[in-house]
C-alpha atoms as a PDB file:
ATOM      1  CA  UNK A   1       0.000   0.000   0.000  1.00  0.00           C
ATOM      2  CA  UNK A   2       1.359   3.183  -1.229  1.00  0.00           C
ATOM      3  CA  UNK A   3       0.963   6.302   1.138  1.00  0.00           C
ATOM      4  CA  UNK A   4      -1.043   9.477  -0.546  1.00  0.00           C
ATOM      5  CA  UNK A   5       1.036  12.484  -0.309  1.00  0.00           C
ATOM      6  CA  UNK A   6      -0.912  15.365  -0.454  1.00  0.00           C
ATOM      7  CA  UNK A   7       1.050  18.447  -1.589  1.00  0.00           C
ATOM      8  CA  UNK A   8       0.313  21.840   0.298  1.00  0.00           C
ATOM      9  CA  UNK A   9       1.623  25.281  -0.857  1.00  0.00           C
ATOM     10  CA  UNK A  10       2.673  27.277   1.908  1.00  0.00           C
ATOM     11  CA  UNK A  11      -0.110  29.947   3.215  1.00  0.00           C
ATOM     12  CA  UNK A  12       0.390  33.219   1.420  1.00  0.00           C
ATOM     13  CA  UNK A  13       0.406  36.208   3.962  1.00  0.00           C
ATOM     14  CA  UNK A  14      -1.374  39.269   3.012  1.00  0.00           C
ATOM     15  CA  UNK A  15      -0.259  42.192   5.212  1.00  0.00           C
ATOM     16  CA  UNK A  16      -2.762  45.158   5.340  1.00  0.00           C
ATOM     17  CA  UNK A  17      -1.752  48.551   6.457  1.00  0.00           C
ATOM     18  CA  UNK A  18      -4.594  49.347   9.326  1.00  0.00           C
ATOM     19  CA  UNK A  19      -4.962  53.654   9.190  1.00  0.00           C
ATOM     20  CA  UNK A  20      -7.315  55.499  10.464  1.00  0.00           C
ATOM     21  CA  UNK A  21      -9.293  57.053   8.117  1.00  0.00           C
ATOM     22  CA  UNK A  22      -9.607  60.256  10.141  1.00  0.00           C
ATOM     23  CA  UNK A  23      -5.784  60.507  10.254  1.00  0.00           C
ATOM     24  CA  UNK A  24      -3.810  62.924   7.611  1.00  0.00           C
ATOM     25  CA  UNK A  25      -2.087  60.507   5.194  1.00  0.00           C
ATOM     26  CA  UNK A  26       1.256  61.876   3.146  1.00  0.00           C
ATOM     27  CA  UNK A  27       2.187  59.161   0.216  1.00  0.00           C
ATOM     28  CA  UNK A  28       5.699  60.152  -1.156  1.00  0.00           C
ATOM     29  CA  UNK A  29       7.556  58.114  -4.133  1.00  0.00           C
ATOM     30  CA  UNK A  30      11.332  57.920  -3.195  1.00  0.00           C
ATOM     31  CA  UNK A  31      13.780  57.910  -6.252  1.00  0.00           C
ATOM     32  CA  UNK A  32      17.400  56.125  -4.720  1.00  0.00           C
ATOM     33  CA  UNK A  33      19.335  53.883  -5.848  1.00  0.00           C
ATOM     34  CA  UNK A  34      20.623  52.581  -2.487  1.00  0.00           C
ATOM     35  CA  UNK A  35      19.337  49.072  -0.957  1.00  0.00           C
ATOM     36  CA  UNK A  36      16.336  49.425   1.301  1.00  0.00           C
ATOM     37  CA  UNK A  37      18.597  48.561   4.252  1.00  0.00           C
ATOM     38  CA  UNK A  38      20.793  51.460   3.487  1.00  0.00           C
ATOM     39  CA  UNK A  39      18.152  54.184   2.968  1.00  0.00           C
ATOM     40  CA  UNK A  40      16.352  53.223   6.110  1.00  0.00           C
ATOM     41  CA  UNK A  41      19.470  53.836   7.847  1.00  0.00           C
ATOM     42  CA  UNK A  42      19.516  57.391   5.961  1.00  0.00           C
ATOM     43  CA  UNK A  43      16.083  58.653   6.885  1.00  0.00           C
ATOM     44  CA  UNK A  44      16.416  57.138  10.817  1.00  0.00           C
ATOM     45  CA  UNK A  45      19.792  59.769  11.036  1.00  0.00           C
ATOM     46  CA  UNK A  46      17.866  62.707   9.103  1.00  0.00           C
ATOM     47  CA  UNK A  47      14.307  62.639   9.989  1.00  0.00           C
ATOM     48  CA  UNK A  48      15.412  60.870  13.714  1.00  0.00           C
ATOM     49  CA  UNK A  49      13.627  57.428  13.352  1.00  0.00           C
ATOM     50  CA  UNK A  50      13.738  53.943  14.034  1.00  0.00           C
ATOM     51  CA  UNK A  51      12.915  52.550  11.242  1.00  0.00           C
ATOM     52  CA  UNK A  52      13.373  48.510  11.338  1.00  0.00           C
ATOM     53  CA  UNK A  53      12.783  46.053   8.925  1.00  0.00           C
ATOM     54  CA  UNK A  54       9.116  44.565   9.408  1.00  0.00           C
ATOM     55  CA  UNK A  55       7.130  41.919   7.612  1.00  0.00           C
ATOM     56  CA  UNK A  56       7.697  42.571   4.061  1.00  0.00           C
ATOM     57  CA  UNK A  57       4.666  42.653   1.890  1.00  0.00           C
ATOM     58  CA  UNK A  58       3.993  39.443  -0.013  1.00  0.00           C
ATOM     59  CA  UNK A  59       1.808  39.192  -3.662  1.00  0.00           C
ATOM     60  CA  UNK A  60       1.352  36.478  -5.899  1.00  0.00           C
ATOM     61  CA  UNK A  61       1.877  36.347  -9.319  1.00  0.00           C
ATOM     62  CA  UNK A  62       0.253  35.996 -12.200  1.00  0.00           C
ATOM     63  CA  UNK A  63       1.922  32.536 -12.431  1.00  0.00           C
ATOM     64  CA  UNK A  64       1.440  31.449  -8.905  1.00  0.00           C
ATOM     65  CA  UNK A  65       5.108  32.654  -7.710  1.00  0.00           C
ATOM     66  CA  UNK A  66       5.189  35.434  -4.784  1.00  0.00           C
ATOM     67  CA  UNK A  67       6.782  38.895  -4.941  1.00  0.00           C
ATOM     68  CA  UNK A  68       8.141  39.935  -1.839  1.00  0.00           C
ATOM     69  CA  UNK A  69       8.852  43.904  -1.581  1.00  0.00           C
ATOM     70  CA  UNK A  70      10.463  44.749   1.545  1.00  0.00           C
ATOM     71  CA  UNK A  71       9.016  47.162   4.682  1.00  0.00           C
ATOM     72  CA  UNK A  72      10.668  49.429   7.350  1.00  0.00           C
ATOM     73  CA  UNK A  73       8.505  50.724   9.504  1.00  0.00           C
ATOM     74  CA  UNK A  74       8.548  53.002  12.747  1.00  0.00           C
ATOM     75  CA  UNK A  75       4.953  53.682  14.677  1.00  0.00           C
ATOM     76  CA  UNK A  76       6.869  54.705  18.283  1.00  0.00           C
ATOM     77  CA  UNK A  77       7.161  57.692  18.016  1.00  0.00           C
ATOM     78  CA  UNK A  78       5.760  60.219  20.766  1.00  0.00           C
ATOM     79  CA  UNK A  79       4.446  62.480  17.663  1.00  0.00           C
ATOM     80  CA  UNK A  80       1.875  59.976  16.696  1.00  0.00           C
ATOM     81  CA  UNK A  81       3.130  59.717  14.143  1.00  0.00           C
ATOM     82  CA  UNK A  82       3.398  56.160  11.977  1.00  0.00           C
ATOM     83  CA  UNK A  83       6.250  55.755   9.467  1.00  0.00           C
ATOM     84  CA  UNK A  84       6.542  52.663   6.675  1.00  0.00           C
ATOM     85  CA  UNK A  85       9.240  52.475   3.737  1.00  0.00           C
ATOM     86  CA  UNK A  86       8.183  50.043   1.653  1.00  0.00           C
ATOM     87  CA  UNK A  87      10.127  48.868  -1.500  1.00  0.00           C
ATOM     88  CA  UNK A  88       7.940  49.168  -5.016  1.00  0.00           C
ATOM     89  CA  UNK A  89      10.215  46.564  -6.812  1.00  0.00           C
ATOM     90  CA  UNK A  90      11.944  43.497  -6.700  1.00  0.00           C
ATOM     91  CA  UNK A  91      13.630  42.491  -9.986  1.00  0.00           C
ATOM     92  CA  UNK A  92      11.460  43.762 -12.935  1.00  0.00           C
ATOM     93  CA  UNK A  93       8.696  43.468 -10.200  1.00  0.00           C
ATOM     94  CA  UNK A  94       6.512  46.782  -9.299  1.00  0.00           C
ATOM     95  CA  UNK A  95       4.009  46.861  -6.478  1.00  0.00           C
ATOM     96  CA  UNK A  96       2.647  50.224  -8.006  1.00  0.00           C
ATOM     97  CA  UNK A  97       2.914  49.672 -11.719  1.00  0.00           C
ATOM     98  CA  UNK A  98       1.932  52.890 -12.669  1.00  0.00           C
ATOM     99  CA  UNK A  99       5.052  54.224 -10.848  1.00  0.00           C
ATOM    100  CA  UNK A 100       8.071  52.345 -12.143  1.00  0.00           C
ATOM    101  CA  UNK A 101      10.169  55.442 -12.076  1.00  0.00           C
ATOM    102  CA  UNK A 102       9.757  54.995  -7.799  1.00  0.00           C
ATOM    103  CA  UNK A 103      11.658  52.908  -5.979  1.00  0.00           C
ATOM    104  CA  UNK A 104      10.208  52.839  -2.873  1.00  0.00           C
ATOM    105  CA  UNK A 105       7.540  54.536  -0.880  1.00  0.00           C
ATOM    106  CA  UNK A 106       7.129  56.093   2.383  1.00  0.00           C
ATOM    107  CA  UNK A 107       3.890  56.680   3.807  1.00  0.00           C
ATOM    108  CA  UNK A 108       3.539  58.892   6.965  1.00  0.00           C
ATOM    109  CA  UNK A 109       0.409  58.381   9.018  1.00  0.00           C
ATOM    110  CA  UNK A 110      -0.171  61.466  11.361  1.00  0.00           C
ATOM    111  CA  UNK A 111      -2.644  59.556  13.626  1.00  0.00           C
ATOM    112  CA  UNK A 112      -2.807  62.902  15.716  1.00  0.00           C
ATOM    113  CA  UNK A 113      -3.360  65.343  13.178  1.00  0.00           C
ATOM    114  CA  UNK A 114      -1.431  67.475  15.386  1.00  0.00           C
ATOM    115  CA  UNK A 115       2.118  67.627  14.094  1.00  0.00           C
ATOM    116  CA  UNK A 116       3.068  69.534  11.101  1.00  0.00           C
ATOM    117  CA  UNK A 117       4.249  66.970   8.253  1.00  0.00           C
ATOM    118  CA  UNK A 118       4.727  69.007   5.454  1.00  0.00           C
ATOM    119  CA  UNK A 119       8.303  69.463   6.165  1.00  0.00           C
ATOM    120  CA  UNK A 120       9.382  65.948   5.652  1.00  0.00           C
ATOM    121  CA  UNK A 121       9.506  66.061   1.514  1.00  0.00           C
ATOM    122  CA  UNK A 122      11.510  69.261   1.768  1.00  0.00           C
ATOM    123  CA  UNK A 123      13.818  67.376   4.259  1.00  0.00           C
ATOM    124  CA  UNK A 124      14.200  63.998   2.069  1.00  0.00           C
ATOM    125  CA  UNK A 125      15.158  65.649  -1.070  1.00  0.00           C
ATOM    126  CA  UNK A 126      18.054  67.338   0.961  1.00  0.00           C
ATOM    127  CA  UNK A 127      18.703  63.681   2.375  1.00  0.00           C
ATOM    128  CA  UNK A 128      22.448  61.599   1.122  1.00  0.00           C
ATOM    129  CA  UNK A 129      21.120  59.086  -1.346  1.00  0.00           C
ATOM    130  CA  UNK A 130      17.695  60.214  -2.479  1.00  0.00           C
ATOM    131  CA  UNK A 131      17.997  61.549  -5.744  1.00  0.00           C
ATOM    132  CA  UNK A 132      14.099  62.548  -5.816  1.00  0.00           C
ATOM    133  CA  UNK A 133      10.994  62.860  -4.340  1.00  0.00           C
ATOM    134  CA  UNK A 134       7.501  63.321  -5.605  1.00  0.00           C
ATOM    135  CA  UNK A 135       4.184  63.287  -3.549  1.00  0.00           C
ATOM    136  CA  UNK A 136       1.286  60.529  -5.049  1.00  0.00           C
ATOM    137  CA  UNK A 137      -2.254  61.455  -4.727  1.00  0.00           C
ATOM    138  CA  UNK A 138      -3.749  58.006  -3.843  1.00  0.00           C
ATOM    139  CA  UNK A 139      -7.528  59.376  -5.407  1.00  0.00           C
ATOM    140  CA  UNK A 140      -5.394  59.801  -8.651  1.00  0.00           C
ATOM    141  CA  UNK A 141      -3.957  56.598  -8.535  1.00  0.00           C
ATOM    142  CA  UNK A 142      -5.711  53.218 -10.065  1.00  0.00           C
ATOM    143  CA  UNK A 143      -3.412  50.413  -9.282  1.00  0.00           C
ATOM    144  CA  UNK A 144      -4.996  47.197  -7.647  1.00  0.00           C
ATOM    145  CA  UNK A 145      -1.957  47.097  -5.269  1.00  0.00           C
ATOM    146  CA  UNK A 146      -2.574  50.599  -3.714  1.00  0.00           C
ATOM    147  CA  UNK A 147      -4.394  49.386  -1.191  1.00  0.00           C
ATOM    148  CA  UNK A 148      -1.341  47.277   0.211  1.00  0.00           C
ATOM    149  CA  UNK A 149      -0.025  50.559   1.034  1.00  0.00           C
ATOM    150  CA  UNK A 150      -3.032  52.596   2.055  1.00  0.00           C
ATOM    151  CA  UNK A 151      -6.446  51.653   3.171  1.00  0.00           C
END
């Protein structure tokens, strides 16, 4: 008697980014050509964060494969305010699409509403490493895989 072996695939983790939607929400695209590692240690000296590498975000393919895009993140701070770098490629992978010209994203969530944030794209573009930075209008944005980033 033969044994049945039953083969599994592994449980694909989607990670959801849980905002409130009465918080003010910047969404800036990040042009650098430094590893994710590396910029994350630039923006924790400039802007004074922590940010550490979290659970990166996880899609699936057209062909069954995943696509993992790394995640930084920093949500201590006494501002209330949340931080999350996320990486918007992996090979010729995009998360957004639309933006290919991005390589990564950073999304500040100012759960407070009390701190002023509109310093912080000002403060990037003067940061070692980035060579640009551009603020995305989510409303203006159709891409299926905007919603891994915002809510």
């Amino acid at each position: 008697m033969g044994e049945n072996k039953i083969k599994t695939t592994p449980k694909i983790k989607r990670v959801r980014l849980k905002i409130n939607k009465d918080s003010e929400s910047v969404l800036l695209g990040i042009v650098s050509s430094e590893p994710d590692y590396k910029l994350s240690l630039h923006l924790n000296k400039k802007l004074k964060l922590s940010l550490k590498n979290h659970t990166p975000l996880i899609l699936t393919d057209k062909s069954g494969g995943e696509i993992t895009f790394s995640r930084f993140s920093d949500s201590k701070t006494s501002s209330g305010i949340s931080f999350e770098l996320i990486s918007n490629r992996n090979g010729k992978n995009f998360l957004l699409k639309k933006l290919r010209n991005i390589d990564y994203i950073f999304h500040i969530i100012n759960h407070d509403n009390e701190a002023d944030i509109n310093h912080i794209p000002a403060l990037l573009r003067n940061t070692e490493s980035i060579t640009a930075v551009f603020t995305i209008d989510p409303e203006s944005l159709k891409d299926k895989n905007l919603s891994y980033v915002t809510l």
